[in-house]
Protein backbone atom coordinates (compact mmCIF):
# COMPACT_ATOMS: atom_id res chain seq x y z
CA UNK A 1 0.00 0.00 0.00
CA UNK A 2 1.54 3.61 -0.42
CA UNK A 3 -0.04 6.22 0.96
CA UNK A 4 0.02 9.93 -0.50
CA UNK A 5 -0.26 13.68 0.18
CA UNK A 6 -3.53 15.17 -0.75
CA UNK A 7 -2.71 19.55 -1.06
CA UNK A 8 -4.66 19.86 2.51
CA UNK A 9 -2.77 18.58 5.67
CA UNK A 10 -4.01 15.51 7.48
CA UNK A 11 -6.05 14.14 4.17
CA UNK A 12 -4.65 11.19 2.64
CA UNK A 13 -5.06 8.92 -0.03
CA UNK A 14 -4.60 4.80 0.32
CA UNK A 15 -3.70 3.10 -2.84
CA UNK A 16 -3.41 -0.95 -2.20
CA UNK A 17 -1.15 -3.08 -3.86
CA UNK A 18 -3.43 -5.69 -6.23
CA UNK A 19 -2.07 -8.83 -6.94
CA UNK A 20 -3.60 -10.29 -9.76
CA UNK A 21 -3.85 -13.29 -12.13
CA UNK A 22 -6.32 -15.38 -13.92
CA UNK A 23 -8.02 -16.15 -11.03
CA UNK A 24 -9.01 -12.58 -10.10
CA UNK A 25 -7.32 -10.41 -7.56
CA UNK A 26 -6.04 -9.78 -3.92
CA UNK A 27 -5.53 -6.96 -1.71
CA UNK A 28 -5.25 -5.87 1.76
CA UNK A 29 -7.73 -2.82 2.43
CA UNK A 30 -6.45 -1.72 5.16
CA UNK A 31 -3.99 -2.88 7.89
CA UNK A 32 -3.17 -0.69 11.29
CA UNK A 33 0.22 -1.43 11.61
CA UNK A 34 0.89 0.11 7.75
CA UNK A 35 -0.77 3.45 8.58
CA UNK A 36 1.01 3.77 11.83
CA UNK A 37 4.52 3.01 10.29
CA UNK A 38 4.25 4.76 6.92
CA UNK A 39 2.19 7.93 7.99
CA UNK A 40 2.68 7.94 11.75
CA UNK A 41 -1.15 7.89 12.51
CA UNK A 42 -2.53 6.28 15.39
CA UNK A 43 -6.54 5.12 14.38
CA UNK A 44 -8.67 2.81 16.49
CA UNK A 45 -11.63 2.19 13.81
CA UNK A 46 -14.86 0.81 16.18
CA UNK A 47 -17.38 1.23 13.31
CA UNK A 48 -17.86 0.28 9.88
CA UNK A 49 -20.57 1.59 7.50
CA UNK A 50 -21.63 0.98 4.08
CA UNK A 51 -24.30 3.07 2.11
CA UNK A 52 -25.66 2.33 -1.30
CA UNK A 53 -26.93 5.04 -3.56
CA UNK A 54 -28.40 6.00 -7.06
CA UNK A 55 -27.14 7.99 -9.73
CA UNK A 56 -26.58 11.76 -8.76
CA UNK A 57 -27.21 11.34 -5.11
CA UNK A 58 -25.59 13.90 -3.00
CA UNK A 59 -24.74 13.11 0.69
CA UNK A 60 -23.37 15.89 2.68
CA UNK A 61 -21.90 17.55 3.50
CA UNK A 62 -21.55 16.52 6.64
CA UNK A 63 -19.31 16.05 10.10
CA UNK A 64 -19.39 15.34 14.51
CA UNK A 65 -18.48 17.83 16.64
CA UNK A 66 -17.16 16.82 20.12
CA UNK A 67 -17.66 14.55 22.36
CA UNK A 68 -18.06 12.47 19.14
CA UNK A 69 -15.68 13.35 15.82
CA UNK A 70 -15.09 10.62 13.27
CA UNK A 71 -12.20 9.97 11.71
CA UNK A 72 -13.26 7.93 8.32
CA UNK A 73 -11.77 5.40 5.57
CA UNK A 74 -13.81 5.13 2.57
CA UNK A 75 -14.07 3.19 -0.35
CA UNK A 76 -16.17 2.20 -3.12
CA UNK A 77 -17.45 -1.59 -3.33
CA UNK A 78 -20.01 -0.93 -6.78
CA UNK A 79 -19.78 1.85 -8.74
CA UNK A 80 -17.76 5.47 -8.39
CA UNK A 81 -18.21 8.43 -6.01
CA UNK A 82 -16.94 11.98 -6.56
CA UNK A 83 -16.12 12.27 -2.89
CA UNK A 84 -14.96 15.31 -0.83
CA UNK A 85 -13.75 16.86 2.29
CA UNK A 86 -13.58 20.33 3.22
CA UNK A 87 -11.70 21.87 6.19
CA UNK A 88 -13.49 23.04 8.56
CA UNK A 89 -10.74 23.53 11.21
CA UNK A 90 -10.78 27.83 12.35
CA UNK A 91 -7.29 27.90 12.35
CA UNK A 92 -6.11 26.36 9.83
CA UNK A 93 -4.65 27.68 6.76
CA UNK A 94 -6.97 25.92 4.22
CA UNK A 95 -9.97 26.59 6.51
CA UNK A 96 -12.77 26.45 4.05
CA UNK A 97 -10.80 25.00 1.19
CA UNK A 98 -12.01 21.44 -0.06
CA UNK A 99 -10.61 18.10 -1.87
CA UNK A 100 -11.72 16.24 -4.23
CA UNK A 101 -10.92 12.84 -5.24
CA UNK A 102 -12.98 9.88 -7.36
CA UNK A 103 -13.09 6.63 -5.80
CA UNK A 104 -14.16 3.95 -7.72
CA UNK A 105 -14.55 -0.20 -7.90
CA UNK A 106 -12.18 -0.41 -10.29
CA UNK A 107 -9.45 2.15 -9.05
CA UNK A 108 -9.71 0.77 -5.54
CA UNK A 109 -8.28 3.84 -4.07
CA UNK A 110 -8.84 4.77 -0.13
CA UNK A 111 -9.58 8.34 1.53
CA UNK A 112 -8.72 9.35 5.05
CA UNK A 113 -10.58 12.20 6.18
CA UNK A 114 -9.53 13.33 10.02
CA UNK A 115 -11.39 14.89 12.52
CA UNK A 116 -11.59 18.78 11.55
CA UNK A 117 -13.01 17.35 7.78
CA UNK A 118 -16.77 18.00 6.20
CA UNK A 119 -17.14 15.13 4.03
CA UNK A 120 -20.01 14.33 1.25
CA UNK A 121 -20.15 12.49 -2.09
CA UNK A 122 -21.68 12.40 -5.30
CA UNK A 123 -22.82 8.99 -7.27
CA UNK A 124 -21.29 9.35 -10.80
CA UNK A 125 -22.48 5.49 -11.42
CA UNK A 126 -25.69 4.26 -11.82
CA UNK A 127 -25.26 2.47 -8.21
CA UNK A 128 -22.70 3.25 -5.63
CA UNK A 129 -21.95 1.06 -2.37
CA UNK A 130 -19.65 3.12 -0.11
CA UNK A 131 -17.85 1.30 2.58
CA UNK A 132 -16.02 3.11 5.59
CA UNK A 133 -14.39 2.98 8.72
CA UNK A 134 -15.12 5.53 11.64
CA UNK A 135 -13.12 5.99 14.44
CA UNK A 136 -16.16 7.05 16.82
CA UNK A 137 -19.71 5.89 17.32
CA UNK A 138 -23.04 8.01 15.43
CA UNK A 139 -23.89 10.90 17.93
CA UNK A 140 -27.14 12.29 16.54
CA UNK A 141 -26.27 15.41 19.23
CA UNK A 142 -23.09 16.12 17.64
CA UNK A 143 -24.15 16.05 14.04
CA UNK A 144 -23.55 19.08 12.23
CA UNK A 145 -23.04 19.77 8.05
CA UNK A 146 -22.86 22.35 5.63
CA UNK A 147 -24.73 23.47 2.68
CA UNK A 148 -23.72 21.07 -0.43
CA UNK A 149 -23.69 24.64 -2.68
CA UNK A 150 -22.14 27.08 -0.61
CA UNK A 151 -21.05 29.80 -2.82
CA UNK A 152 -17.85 30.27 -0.53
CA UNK A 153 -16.61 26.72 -0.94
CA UNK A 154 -17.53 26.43 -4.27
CA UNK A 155 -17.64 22.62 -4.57
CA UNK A 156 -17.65 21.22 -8.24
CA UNK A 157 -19.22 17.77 -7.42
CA UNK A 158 -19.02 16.41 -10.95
CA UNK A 159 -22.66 16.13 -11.41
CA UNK A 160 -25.40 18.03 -12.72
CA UNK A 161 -26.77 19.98 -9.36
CA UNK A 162 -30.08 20.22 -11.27
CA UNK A 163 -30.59 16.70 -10.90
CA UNK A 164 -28.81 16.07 -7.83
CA UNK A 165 -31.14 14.14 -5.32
CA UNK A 166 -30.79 15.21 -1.87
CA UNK A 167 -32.32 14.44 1.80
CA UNK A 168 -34.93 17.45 2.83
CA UNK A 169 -31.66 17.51 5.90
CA UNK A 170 -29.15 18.65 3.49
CA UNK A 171 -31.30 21.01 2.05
CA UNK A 172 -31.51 22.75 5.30
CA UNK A 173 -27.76 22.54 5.74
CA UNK A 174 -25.77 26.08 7.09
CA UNK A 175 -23.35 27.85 5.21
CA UNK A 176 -20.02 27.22 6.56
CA UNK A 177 -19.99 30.63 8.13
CA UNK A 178 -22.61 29.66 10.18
CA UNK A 179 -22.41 26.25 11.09
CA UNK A 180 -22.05 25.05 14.59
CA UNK A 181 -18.20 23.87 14.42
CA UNK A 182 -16.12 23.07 17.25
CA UNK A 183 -13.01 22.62 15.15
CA UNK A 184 -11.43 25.23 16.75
C-alpha cells in the first residue's frame, strides 16, 4: 500500500497493492500497523458503514463535533463516487478550502478524512456502495453539516446539481460561516 499527500494537511489517499492473475485479484484494504509506520497515525476504527446510492445522489456535507468526531476510511465496493472533504478547522490555513478525489470499484483507491473534515459524495455510477471505517460511534447530538452549494466553498461535485437528489436535511444545511463547528 503507499499512501500519498492530498494539497490539505491531514487528508490522505490509500492506494493498495493488487495482486492479480487469472483467477481474479487480492488486496489488503487496510492494515493498522501500515498506517502507523508509513504515515505515523494512530486510528482505532470501532465502526464500519456501508451506504448504497443512485445515480446523482448527494450526501453531505456533513461532520461530529465533540464529544463524538469521526475519523473515516472510505471506499467504493459498486460503482464510483466523486467524494470530498472540506476543512473546517478555524485555524487552519486551508480553513474552508475542499478536496476532491474519485473513488471507484475499479481504481480501488482509499480516503482518510480526520477529525476537523466535512465530508459528502456524489454517485457518478448508476449504483454506488460506499464502505467506511469511523473511528467514533453516530452521535445524533453532535451532528452538524454544511450546505452542499455554498457559494464560498464552491464545490464542483461532478454532477449536474439540477438533478442532484438530496435528503430534505441537506437542504436545510448552514453555510459554513454559520455552522455550529467546534473545530477550533
Amino acid at each position: 500500500m503507499t499512501i500519498e499527500k492530498t494539497p490539505i494537511d491531514g487528508l490522505l489517499i490509500l492506494k493498495p497493492t493488487i495482486h492479480g492473475d487469472e483467477r481474479g485479484y487480492f488486496f489488503e484494504s487496510y492494515n493498522k500497523l501500515t498506517l502507523e509506520a508509513e504515515a505515523h497515525i494512530r486510528i482505532n476504527f470501532i465502526q464500519d458503514n456501508q451506504a448504497r446510492s443512485v445515480k446523482n445522489v448527494l450526501r453531505g456535507v456533513h461532520y461530529q463535533n465533540e464529544p463524538s468526531p469521526q475519523t473515516k476510511l472510505l471506499r467504493v465496493l459498486e460503482g464510483a463516487i466523486w467524494d470530498v472533504a472540506v476543512d473546517i478547522r478555524k485555524f487552519s490555513p486551508t480553513y474552508g478550502q475542499w478536496f476532491g478525489i474519485e473513488l471507484s470499484a475499479e481504481n480501488k483507491l482509499q480516503f482518510l478524512i480526520p477529525h476537523g473534515f466535512a465530508h459528502g459524495y456524489a454517485v457518478l455510477t448508476d449504483t454506488a456502495e460506499v464502505f467506511y471505517k469511523c473511528d467514533n460511534y453516530y452521535n445524533r447530538a453532535a451532528e452538524a453539516g454544511v450546505f452542499y452549494a455554498d457559494p464560498d466553498l464552491g464545490i464542483d461535485w461532478k454532477i449536474n446539481l439540477k438533478d442532484a437528489i438530496l435528503s430534505e436535511k441537506d437542504l436545510k444545511q448552514p453555510m459554513l460561516e454559520d455552522a455550529w463547528n467546534g473545530y477550533i
